[in-house]
N, C-alpha and C. Protein backbone atom coordinates (compact mmCIF):
# COMPACT_ATOMS: atom_id res chain seq x y z
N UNK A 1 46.78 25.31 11.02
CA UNK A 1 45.79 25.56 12.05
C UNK A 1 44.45 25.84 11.38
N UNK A 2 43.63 25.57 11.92
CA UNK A 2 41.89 25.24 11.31
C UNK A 2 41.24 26.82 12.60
N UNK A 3 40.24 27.51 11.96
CA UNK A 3 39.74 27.89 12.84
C UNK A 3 38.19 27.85 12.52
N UNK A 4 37.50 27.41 13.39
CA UNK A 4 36.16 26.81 13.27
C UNK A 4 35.32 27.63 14.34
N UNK A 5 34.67 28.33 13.39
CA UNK A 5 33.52 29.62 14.07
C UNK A 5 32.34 29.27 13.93
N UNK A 6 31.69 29.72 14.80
CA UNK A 6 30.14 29.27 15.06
C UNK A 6 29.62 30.77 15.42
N UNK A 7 28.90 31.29 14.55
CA UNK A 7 28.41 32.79 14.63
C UNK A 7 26.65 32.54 15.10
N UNK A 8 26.14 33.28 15.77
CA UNK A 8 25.02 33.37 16.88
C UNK A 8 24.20 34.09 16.78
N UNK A 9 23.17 34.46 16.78
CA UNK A 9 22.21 35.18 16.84
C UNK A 9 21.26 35.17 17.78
N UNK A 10 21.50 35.66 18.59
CA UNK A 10 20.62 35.08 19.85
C UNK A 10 19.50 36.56 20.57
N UNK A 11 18.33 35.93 20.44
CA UNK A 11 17.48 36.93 21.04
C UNK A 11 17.63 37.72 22.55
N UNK A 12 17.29 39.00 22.14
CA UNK A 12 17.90 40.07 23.97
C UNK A 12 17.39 39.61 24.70
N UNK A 13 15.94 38.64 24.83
CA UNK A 13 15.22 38.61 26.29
C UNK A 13 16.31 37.02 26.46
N UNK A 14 17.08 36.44 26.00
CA UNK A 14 17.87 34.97 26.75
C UNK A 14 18.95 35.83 26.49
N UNK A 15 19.39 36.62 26.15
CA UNK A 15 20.67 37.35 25.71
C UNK A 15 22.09 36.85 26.98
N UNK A 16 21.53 37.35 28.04
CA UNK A 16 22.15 37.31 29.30
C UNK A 16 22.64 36.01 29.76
N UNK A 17 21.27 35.10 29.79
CA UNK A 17 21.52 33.77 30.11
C UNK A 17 22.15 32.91 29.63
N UNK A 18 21.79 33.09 28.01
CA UNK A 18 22.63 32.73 27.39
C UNK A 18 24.46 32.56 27.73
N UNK A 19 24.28 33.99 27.25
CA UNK A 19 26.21 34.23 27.80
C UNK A 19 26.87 33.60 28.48
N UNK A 20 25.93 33.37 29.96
CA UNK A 20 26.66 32.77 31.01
C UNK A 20 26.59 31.07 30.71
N UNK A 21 25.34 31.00 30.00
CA UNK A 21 25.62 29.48 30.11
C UNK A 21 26.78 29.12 28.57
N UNK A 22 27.06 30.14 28.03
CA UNK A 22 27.85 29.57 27.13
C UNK A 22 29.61 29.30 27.90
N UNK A 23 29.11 30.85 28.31
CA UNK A 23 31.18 30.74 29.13
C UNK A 23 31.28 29.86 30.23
N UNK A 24 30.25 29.24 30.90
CA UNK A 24 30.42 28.31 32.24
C UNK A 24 30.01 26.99 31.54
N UNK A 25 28.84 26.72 30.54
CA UNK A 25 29.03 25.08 30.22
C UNK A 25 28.97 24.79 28.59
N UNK A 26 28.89 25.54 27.76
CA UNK A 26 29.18 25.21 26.59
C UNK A 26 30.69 24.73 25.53
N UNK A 27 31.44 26.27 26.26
CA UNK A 27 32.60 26.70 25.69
C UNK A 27 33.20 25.81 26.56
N UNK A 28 33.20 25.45 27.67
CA UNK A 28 33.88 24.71 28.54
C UNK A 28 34.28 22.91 28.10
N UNK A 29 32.96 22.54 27.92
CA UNK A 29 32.47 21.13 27.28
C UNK A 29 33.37 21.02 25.85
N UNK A 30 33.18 22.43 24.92
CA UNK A 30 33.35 22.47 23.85
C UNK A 30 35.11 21.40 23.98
N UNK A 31 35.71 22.52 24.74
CA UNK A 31 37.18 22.59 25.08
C UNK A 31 37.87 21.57 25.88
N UNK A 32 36.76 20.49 26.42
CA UNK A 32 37.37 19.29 27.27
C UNK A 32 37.39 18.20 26.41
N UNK A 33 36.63 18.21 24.96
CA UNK A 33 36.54 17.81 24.02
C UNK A 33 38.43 16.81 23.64
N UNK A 34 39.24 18.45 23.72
CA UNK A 34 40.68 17.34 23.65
C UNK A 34 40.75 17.92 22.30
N UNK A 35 39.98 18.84 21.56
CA UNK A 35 39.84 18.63 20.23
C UNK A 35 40.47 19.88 19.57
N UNK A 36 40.62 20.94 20.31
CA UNK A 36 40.85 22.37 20.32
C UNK A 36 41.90 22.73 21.68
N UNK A 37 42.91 23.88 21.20
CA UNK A 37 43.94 24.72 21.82
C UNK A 37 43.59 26.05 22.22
N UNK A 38 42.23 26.54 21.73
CA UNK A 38 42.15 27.61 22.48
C UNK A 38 40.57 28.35 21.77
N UNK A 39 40.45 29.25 21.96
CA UNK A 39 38.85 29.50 21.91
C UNK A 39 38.44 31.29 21.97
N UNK A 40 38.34 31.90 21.59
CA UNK A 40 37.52 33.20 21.55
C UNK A 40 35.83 33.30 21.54
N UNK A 41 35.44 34.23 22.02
CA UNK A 41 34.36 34.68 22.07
C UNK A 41 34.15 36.26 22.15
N UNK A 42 33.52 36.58 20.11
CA UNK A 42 33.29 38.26 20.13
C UNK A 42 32.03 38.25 19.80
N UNK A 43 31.51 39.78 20.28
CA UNK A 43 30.41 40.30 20.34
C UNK A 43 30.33 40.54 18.58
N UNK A 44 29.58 40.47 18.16
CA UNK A 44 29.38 41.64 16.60
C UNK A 44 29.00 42.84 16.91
N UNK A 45 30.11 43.75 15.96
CA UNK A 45 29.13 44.86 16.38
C UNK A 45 28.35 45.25 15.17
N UNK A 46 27.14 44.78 15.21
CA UNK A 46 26.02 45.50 14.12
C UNK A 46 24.53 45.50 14.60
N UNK A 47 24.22 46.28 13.61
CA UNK A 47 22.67 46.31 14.09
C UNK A 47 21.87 45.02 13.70
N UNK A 48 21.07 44.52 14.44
CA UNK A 48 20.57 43.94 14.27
C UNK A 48 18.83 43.37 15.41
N UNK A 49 17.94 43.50 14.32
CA UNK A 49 16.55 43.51 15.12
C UNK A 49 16.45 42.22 15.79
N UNK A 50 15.96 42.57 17.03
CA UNK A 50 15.62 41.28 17.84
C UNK A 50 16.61 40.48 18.55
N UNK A 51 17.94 40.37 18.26
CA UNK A 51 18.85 40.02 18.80
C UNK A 51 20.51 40.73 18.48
N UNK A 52 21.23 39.99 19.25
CA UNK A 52 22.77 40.19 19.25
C UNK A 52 23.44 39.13 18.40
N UNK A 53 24.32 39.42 17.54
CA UNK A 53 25.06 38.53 17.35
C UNK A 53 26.53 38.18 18.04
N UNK A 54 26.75 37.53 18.05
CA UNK A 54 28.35 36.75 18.26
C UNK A 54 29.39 35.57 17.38
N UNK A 55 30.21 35.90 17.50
CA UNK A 55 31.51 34.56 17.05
C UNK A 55 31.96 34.31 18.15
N UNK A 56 31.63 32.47 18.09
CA UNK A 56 32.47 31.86 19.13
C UNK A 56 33.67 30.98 17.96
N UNK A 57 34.58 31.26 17.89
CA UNK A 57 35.91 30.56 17.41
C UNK A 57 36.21 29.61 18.23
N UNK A 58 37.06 28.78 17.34
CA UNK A 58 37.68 27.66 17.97
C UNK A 58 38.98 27.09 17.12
N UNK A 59 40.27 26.97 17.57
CA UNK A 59 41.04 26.67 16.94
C UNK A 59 42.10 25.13 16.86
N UNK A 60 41.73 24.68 15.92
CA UNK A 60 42.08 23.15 16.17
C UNK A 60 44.03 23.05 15.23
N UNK A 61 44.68 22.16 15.70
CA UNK A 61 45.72 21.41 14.82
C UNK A 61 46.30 21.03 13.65
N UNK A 62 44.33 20.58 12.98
CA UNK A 62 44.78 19.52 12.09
C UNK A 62 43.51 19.74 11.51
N UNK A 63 43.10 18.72 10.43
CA UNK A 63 41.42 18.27 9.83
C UNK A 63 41.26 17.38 10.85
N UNK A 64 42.25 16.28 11.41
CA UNK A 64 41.90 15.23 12.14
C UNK A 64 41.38 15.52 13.54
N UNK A 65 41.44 16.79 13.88
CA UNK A 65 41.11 17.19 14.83
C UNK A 65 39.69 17.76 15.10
N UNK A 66 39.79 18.07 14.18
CA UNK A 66 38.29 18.85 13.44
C UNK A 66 36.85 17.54 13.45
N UNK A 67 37.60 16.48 12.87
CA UNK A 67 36.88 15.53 12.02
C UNK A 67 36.40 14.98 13.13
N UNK A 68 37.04 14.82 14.50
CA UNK A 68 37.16 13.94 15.44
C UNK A 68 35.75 14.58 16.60
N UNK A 69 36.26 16.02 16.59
CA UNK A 69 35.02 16.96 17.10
C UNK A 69 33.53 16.91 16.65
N UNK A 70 33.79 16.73 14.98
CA UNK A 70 32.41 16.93 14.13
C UNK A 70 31.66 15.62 14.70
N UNK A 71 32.73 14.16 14.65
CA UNK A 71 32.31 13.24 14.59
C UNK A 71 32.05 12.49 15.67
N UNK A 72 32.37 12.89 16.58
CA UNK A 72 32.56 11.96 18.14
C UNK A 72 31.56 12.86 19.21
N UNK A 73 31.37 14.09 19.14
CA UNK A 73 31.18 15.31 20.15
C UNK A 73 29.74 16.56 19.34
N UNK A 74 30.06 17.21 18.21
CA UNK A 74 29.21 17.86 17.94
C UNK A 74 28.00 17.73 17.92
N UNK A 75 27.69 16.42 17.59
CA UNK A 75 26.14 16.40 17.15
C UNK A 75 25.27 16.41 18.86
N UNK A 76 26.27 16.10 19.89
CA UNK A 76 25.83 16.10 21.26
C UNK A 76 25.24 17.42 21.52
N UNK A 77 26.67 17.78 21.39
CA UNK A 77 26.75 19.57 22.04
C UNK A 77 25.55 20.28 21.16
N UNK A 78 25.24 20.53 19.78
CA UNK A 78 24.65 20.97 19.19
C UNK A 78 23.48 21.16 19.23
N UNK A 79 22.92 19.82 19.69
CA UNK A 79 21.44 19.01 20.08
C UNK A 79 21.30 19.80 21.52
N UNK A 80 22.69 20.18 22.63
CA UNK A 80 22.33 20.82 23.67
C UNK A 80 22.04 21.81 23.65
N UNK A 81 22.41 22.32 22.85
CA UNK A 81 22.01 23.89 22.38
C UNK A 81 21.37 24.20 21.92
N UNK A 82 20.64 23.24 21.13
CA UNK A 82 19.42 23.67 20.34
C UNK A 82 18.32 23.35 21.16
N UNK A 83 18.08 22.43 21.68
CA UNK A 83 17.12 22.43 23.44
C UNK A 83 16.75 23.37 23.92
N UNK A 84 18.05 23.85 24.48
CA UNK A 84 18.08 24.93 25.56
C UNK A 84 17.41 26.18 24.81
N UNK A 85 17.40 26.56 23.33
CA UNK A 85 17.47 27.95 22.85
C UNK A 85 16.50 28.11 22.13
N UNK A 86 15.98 26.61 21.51
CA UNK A 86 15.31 26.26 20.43
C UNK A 86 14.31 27.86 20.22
N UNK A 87 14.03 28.30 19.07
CA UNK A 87 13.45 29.42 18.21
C UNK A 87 14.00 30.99 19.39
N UNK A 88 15.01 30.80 20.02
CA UNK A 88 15.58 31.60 19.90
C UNK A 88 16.72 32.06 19.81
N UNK A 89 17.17 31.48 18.64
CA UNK A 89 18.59 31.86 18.27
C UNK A 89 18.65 31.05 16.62
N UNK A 90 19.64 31.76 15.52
CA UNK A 90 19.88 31.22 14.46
C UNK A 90 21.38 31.14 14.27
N UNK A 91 21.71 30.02 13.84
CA UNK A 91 23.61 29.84 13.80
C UNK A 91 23.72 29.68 12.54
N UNK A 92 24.95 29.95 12.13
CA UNK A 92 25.93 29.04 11.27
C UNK A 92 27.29 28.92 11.59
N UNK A 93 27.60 27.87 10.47
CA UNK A 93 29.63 27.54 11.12
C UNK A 93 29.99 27.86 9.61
N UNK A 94 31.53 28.17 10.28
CA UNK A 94 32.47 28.46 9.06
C UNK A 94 34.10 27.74 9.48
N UNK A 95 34.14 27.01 8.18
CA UNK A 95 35.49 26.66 8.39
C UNK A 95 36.81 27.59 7.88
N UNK A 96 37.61 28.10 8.63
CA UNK A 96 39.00 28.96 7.45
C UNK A 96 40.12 28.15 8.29
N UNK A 97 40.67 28.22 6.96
CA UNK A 97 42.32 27.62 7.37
C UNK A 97 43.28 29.34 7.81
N UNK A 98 43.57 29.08 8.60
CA UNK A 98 44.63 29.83 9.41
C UNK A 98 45.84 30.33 8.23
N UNK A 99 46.68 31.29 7.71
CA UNK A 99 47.13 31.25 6.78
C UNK A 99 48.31 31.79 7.28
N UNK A 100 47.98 32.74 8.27
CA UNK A 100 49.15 33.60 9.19
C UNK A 100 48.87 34.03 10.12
N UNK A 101 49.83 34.08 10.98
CA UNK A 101 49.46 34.67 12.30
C UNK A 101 50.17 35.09 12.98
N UNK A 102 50.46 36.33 13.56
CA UNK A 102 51.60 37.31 13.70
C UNK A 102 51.31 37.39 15.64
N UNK A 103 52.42 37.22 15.94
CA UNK A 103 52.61 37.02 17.34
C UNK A 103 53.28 38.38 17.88
């Protein structure tokens, strides 16, 4: 299992709007994708000036699953998000392979 995080930084005055448009059309889009089994979304808790951070996770199958997202879908979604937010918000992604996971 692949888990593929996209950590956020998003300024307090879209803080709100944000949120909602992530849990009603981002995370949603992300996930009709076909590409991913399931999905989290945490707050960070740290200080930080000017904005909030967050991890939105995402957990895929395979690389082929991954590859298929990066390659068919991301550069869409990404471009939508960067529109909508543009200079207010800074991201990065992280890939970790899943190693264990206790049920």
């Amino acid at each position: 299992m692949i888990l593929y995080n996209v950590t956020v930084n998003i300024d307090h005055d879209v803080e709100q709007e944000w949120l909602e448009w992530m849990k009603n059309k981002h995370i949603p889009d992300v996930m009709e994708t076909g590409c991913f089994t399931q999905n989290l979304m945490c707050k960070i808790n740290a200080e930080s000036e000017g904005g909030t951070s967050y991890s939105v996770q995402y957990f895929c199958e395979s690389q082929e699953d991954l590859d298929r997202y990066m390659n068919e879908f991301a550069p869409q979604l990404q471009q939508e998000h960067h529109d909508k937010y543009q200079g207010k918000y800074a991201a990065f992604r992280t890939l970790m392979d899943v190693v264990h996971r206790h049920k």
